[in-house]
PDB file of N, CA and C in Angstrom:
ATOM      1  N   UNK A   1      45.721 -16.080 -93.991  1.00  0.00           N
ATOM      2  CA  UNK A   1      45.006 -16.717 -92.900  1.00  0.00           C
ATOM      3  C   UNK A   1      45.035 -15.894 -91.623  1.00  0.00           C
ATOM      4  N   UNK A   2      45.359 -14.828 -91.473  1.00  0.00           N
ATOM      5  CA  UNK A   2      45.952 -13.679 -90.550  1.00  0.00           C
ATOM      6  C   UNK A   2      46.643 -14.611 -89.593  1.00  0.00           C
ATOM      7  N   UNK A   3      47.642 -14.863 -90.172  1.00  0.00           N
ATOM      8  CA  UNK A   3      48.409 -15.112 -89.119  1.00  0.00           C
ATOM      9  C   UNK A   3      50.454 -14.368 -89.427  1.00  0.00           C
ATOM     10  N   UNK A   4      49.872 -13.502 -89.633  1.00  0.00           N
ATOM     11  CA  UNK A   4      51.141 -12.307 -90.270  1.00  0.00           C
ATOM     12  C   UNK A   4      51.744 -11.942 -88.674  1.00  0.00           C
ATOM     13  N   UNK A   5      51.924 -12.317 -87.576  1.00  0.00           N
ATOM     14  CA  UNK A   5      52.232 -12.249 -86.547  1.00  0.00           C
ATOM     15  C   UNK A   5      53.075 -13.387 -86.013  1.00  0.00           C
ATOM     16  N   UNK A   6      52.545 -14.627 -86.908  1.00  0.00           N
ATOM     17  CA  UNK A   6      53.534 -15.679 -86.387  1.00  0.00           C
ATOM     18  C   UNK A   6      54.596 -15.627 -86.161  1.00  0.00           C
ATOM     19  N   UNK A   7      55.547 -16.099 -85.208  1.00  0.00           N
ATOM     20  CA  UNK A   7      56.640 -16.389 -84.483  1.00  0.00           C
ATOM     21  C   UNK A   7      57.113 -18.004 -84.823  1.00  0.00           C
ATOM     22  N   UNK A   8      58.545 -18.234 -84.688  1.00  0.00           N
ATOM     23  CA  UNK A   8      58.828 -19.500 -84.261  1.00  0.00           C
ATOM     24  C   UNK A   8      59.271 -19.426 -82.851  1.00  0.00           C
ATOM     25  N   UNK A   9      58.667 -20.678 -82.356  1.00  0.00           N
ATOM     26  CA  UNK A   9      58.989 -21.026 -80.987  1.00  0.00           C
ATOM     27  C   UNK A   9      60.111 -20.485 -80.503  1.00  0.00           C
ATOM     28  N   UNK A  10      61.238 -20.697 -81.544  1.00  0.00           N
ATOM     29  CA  UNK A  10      62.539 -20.512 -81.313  1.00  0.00           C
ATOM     30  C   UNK A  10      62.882 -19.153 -80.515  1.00  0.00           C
ATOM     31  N   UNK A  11      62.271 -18.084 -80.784  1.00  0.00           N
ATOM     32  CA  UNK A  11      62.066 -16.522 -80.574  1.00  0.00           C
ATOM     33  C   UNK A  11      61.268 -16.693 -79.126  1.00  0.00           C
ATOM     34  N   UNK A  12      60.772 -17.890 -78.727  1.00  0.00           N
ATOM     35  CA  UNK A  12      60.458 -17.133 -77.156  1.00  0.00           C
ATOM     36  C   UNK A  12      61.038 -17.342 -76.096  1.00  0.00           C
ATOM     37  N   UNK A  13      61.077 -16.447 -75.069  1.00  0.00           N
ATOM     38  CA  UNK A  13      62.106 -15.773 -74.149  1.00  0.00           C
ATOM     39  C   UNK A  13      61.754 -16.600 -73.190  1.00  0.00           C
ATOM     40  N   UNK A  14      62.595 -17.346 -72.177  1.00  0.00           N
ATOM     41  CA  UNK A  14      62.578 -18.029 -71.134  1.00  0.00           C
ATOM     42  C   UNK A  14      61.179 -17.657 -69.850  1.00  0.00           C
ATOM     43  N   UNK A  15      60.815 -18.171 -69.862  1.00  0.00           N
ATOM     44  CA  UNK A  15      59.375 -17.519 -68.906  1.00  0.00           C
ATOM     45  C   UNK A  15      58.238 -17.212 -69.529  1.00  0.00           C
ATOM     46  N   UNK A  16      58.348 -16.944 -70.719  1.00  0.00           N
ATOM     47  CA  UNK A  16      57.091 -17.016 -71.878  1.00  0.00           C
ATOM     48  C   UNK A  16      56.471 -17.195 -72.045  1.00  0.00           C
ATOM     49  N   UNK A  17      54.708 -17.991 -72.739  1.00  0.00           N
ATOM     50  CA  UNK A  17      54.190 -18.432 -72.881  1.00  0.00           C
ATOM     51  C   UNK A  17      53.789 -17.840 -74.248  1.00  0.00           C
ATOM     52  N   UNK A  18      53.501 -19.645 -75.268  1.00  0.00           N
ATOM     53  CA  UNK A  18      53.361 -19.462 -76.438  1.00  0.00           C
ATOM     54  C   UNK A  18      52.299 -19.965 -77.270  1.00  0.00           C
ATOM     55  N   UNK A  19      51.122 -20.062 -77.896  1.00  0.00           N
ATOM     56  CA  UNK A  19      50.397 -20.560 -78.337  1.00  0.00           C
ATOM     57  C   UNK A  19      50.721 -21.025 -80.092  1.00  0.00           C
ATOM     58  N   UNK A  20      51.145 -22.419 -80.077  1.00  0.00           N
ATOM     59  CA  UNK A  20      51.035 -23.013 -81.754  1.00  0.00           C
ATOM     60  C   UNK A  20      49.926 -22.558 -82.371  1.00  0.00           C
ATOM     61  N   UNK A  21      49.688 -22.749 -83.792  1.00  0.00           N
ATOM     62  CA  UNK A  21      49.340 -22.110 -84.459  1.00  0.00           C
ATOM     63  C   UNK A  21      50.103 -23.653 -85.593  1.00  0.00           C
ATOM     64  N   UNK A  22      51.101 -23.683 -86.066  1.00  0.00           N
ATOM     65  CA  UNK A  22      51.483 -24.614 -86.904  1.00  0.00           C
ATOM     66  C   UNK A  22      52.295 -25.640 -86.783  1.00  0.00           C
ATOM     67  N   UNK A  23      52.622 -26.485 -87.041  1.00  0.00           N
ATOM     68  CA  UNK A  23      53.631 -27.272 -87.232  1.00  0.00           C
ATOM     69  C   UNK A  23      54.040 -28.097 -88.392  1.00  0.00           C
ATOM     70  N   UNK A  24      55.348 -27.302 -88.833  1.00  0.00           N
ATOM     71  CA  UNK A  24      56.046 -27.646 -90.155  1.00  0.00           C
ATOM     72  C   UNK A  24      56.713 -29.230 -89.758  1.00  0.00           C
ATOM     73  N   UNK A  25      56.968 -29.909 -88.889  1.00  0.00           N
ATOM     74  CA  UNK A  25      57.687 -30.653 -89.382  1.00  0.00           C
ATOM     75  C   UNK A  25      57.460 -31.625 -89.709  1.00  0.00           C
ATOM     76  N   UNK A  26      57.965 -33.092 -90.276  1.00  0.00           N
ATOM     77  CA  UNK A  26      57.651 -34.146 -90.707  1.00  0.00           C
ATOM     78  C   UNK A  26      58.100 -35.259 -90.203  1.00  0.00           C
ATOM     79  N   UNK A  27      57.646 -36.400 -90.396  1.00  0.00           N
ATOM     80  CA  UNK A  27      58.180 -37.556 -90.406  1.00  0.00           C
ATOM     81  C   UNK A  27      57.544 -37.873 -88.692  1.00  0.00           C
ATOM     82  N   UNK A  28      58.720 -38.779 -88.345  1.00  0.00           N
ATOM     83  CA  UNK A  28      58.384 -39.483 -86.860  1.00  0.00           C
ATOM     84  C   UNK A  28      58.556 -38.478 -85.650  1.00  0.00           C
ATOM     85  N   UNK A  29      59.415 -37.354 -86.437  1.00  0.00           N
ATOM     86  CA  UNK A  29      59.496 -36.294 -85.134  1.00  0.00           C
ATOM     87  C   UNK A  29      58.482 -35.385 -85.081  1.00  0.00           C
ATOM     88  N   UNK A  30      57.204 -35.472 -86.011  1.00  0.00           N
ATOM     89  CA  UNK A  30      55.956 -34.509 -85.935  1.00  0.00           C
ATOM     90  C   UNK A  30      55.099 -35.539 -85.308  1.00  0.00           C
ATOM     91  N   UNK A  31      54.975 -36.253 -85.332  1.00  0.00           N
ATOM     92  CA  UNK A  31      54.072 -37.572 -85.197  1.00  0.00           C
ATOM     93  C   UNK A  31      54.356 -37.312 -82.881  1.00  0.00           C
ATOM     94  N   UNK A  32      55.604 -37.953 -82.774  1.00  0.00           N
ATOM     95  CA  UNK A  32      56.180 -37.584 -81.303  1.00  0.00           C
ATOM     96  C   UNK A  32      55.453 -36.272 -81.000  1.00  0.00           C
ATOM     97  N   UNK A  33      55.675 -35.246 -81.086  1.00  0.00           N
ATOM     98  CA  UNK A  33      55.420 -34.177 -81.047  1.00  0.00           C
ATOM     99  C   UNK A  33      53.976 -33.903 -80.955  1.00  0.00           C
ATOM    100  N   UNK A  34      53.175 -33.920 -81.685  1.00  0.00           N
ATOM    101  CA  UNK A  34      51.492 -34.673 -81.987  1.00  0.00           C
ATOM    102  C   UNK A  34      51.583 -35.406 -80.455  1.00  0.00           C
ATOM    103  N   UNK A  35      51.996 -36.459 -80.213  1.00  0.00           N
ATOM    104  CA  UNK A  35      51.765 -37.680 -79.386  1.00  0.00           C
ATOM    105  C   UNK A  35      52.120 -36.949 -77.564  1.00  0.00           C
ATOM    106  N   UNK A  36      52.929 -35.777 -77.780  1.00  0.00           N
ATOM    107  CA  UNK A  36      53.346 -35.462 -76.779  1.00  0.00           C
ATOM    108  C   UNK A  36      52.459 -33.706 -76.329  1.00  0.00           C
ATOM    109  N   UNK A  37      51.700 -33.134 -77.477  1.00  0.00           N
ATOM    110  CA  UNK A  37      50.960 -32.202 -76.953  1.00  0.00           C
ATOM    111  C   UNK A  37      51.005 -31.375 -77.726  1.00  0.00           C
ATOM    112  N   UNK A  38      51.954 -31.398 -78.746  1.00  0.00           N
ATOM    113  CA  UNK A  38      52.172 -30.012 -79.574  1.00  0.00           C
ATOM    114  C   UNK A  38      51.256 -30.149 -80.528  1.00  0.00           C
ATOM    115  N   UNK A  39      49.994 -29.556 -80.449  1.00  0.00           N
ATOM    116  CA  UNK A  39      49.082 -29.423 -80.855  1.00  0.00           C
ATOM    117  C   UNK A  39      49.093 -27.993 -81.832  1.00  0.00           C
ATOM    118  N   UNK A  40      48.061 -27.404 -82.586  1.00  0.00           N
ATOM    119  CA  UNK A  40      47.531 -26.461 -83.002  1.00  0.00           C
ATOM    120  C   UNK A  40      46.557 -26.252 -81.938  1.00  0.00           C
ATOM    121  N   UNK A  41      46.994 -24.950 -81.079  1.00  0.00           N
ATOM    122  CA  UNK A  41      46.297 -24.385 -80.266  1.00  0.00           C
ATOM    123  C   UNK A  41      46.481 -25.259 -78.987  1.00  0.00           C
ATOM    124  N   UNK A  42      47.548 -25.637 -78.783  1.00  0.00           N
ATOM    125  CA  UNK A  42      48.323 -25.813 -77.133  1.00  0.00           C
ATOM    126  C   UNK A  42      48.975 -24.573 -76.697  1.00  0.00           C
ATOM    127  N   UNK A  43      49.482 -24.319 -75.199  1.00  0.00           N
ATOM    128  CA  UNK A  43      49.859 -23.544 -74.952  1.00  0.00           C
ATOM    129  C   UNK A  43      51.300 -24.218 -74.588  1.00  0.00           C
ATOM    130  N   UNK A  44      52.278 -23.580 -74.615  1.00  0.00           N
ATOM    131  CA  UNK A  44      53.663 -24.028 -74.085  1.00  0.00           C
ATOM    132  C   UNK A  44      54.259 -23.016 -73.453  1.00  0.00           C
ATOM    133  N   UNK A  45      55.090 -23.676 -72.882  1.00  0.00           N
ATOM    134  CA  UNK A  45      55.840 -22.350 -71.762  1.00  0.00           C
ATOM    135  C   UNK A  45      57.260 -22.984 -71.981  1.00  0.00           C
ATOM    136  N   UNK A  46      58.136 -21.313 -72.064  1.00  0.00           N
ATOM    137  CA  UNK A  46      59.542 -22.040 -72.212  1.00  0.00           C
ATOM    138  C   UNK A  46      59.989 -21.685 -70.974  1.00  0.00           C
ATOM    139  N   UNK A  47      60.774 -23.218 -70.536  1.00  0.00           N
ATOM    140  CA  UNK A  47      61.180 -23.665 -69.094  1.00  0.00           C
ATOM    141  C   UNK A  47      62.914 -22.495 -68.924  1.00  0.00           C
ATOM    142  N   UNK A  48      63.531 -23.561 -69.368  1.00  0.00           N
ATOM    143  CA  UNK A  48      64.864 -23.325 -69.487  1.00  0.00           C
ATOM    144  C   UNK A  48      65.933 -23.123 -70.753  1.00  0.00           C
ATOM    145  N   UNK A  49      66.838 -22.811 -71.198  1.00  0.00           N
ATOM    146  CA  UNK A  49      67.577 -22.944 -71.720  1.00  0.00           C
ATOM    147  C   UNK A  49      69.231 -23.678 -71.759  1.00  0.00           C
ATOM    148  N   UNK A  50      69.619 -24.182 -72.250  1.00  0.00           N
ATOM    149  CA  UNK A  50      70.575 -25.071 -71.844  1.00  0.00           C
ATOM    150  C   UNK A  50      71.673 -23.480 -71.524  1.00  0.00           C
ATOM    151  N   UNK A  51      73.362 -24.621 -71.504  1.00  0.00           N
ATOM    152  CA  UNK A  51      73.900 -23.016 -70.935  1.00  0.00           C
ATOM    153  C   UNK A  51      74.745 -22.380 -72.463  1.00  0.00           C
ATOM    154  N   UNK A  52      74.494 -23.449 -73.608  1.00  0.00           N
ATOM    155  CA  UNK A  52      74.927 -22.970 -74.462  1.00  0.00           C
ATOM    156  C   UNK A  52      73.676 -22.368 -75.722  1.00  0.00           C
ATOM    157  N   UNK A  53      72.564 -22.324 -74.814  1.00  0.00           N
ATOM    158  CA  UNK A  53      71.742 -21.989 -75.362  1.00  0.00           C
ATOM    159  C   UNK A  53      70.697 -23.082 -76.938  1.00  0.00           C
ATOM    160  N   UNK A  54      70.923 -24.134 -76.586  1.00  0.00           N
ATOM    161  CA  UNK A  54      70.548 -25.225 -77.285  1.00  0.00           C
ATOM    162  C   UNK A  54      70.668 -26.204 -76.378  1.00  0.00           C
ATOM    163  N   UNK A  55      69.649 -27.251 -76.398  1.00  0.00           N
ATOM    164  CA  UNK A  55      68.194 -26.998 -76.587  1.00  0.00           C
ATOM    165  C   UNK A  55      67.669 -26.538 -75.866  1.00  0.00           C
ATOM    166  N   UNK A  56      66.622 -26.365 -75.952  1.00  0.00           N
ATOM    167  CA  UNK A  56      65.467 -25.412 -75.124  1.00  0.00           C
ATOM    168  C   UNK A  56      64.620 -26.316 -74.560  1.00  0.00           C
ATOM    169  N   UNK A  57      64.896 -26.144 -73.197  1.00  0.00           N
ATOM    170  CA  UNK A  57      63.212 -27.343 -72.686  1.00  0.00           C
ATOM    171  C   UNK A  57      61.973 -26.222 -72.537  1.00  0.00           C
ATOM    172  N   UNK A  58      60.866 -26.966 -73.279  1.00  0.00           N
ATOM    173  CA  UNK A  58      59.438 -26.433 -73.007  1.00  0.00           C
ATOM    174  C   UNK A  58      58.498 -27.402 -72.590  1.00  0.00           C
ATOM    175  N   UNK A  59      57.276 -27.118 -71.778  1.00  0.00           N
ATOM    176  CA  UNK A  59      56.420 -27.578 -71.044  1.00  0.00           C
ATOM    177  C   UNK A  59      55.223 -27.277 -72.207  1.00  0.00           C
ATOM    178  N   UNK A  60      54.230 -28.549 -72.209  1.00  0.00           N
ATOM    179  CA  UNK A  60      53.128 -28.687 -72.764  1.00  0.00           C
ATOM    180  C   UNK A  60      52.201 -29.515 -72.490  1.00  0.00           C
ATOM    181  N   UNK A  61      51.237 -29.695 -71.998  1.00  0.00           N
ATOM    182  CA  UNK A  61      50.294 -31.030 -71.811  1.00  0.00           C
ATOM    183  C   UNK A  61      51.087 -31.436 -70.532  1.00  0.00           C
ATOM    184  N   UNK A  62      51.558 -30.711 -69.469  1.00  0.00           N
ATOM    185  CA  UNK A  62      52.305 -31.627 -68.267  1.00  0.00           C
ATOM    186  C   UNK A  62      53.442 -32.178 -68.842  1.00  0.00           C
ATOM    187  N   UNK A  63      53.738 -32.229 -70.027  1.00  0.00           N
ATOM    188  CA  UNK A  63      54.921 -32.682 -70.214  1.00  0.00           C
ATOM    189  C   UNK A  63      56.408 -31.682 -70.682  1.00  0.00           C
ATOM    190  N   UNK A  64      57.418 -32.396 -70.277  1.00  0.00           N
ATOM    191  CA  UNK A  64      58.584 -31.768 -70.339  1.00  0.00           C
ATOM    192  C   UNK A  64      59.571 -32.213 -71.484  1.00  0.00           C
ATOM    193  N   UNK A  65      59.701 -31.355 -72.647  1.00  0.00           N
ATOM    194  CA  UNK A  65      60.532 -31.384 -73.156  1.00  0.00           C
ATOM    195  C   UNK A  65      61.769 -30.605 -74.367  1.00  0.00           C
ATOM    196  N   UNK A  66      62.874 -31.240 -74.593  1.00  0.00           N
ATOM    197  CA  UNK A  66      64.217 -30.511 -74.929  1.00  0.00           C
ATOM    198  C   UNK A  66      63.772 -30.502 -76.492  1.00  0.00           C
ATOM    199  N   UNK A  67      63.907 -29.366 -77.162  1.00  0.00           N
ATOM    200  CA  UNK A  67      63.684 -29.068 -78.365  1.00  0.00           C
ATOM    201  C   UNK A  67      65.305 -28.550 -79.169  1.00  0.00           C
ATOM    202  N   UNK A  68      65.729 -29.027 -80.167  1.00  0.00           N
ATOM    203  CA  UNK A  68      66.865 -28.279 -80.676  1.00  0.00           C
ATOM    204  C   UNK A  68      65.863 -26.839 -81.344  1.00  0.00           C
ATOM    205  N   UNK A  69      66.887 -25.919 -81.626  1.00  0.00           N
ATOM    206  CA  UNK A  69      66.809 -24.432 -82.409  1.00  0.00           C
ATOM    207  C   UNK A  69      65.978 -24.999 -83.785  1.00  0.00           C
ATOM    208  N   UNK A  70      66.866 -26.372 -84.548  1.00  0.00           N
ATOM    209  CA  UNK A  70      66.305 -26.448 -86.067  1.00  0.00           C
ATOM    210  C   UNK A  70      64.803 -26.644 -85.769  1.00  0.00           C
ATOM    211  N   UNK A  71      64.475 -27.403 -84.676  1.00  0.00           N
ATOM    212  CA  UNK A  71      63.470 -27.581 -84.248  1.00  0.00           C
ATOM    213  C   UNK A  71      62.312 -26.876 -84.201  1.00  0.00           C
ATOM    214  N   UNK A  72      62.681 -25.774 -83.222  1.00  0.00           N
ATOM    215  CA  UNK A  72      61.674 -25.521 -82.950  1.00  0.00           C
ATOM    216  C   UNK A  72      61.650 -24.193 -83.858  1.00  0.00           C
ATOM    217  N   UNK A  73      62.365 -24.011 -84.918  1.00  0.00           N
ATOM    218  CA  UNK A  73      62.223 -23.197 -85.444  1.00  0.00           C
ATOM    219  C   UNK A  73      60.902 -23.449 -86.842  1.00  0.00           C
ATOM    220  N   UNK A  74      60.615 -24.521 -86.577  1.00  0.00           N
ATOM    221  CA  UNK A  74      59.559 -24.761 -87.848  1.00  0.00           C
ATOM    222  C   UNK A  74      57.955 -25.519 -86.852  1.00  0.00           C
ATOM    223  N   UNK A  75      58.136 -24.460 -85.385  1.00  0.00           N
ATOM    224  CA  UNK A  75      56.833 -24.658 -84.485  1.00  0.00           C
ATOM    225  C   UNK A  75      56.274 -23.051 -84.555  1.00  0.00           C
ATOM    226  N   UNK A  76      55.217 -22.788 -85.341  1.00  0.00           N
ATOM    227  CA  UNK A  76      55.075 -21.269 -85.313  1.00  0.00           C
ATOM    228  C   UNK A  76      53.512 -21.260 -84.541  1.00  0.00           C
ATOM    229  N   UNK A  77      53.825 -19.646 -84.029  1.00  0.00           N
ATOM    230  CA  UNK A  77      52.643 -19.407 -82.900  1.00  0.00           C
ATOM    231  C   UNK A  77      52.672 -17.810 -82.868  1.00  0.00           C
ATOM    232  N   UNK A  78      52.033 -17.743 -81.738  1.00  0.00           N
ATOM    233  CA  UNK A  78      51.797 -16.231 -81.025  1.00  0.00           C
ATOM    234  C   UNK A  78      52.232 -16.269 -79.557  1.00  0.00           C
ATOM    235  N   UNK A  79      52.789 -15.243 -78.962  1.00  0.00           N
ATOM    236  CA  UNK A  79      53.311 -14.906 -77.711  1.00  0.00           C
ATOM    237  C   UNK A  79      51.730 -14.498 -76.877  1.00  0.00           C
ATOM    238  N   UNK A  80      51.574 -15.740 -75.682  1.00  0.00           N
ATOM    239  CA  UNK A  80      50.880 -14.732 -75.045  1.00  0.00           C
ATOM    240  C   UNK A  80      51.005 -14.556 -73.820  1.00  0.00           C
ATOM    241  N   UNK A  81      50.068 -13.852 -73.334  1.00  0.00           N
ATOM    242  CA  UNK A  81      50.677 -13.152 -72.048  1.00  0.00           C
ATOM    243  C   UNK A  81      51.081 -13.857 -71.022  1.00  0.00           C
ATOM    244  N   UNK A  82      51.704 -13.888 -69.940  1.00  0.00           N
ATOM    245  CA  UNK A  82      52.505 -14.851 -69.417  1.00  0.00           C
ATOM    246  C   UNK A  82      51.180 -14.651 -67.965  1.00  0.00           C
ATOM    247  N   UNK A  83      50.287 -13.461 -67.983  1.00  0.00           N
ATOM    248  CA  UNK A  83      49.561 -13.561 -66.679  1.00  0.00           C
ATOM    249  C   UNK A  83      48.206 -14.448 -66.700  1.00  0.00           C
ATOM    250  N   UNK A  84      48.185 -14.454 -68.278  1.00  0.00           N
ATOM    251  CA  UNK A  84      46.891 -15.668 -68.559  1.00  0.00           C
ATOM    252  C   UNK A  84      47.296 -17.285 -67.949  1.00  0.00           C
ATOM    253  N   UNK A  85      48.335 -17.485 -67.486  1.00  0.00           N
ATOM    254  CA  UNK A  85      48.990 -18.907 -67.377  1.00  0.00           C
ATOM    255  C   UNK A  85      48.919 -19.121 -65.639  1.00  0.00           C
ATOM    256  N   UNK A  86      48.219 -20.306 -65.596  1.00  0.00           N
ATOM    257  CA  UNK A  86      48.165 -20.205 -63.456  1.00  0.00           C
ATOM    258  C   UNK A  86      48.823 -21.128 -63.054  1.00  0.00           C
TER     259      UNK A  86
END
């Protein structure tokens, strides 16, 4: 599907900006997720990192939120440029 570039969320660097592309997960926490912006073909920006480095808050749709690692490791995308973002 050329998407041999995909990333998981998990891999982007604080200040980032990331464009989905998939979302593996299931149940009521894909559904939330869906309900909250994480779309195929949203953009997200990673905010912060906690100080032990779990979870990760990211911004999407105006909204703010804390993702664990297992998490967001099954949100795959592409890195893009952080100057496209205003």
């Amino acid at each position: 599907m050329g998407l041999s570039n995909s990333i998981p969320l998990s891999q982007v660097k604080t200040g980032e900006m990331f464009q989905i592309n998939k979302i593996q997960l299931e149940g009521p926490l894909k559904r939330r997720l869906l309900d909250l912006g994480f779309i195929p073909g949203a953009v997200v920006e990673v905010l912060q990192k906690s100080p032990l480095g779990d979870p990760v808050a990211y911004r999407v749709s105006n909204t703010t939120i804390a993702l664990r690692k297992e998490e967001s490791l099954l949100i795959t995308g592409s890195l893009i440029r952080s100057e496209a973002h205003e």
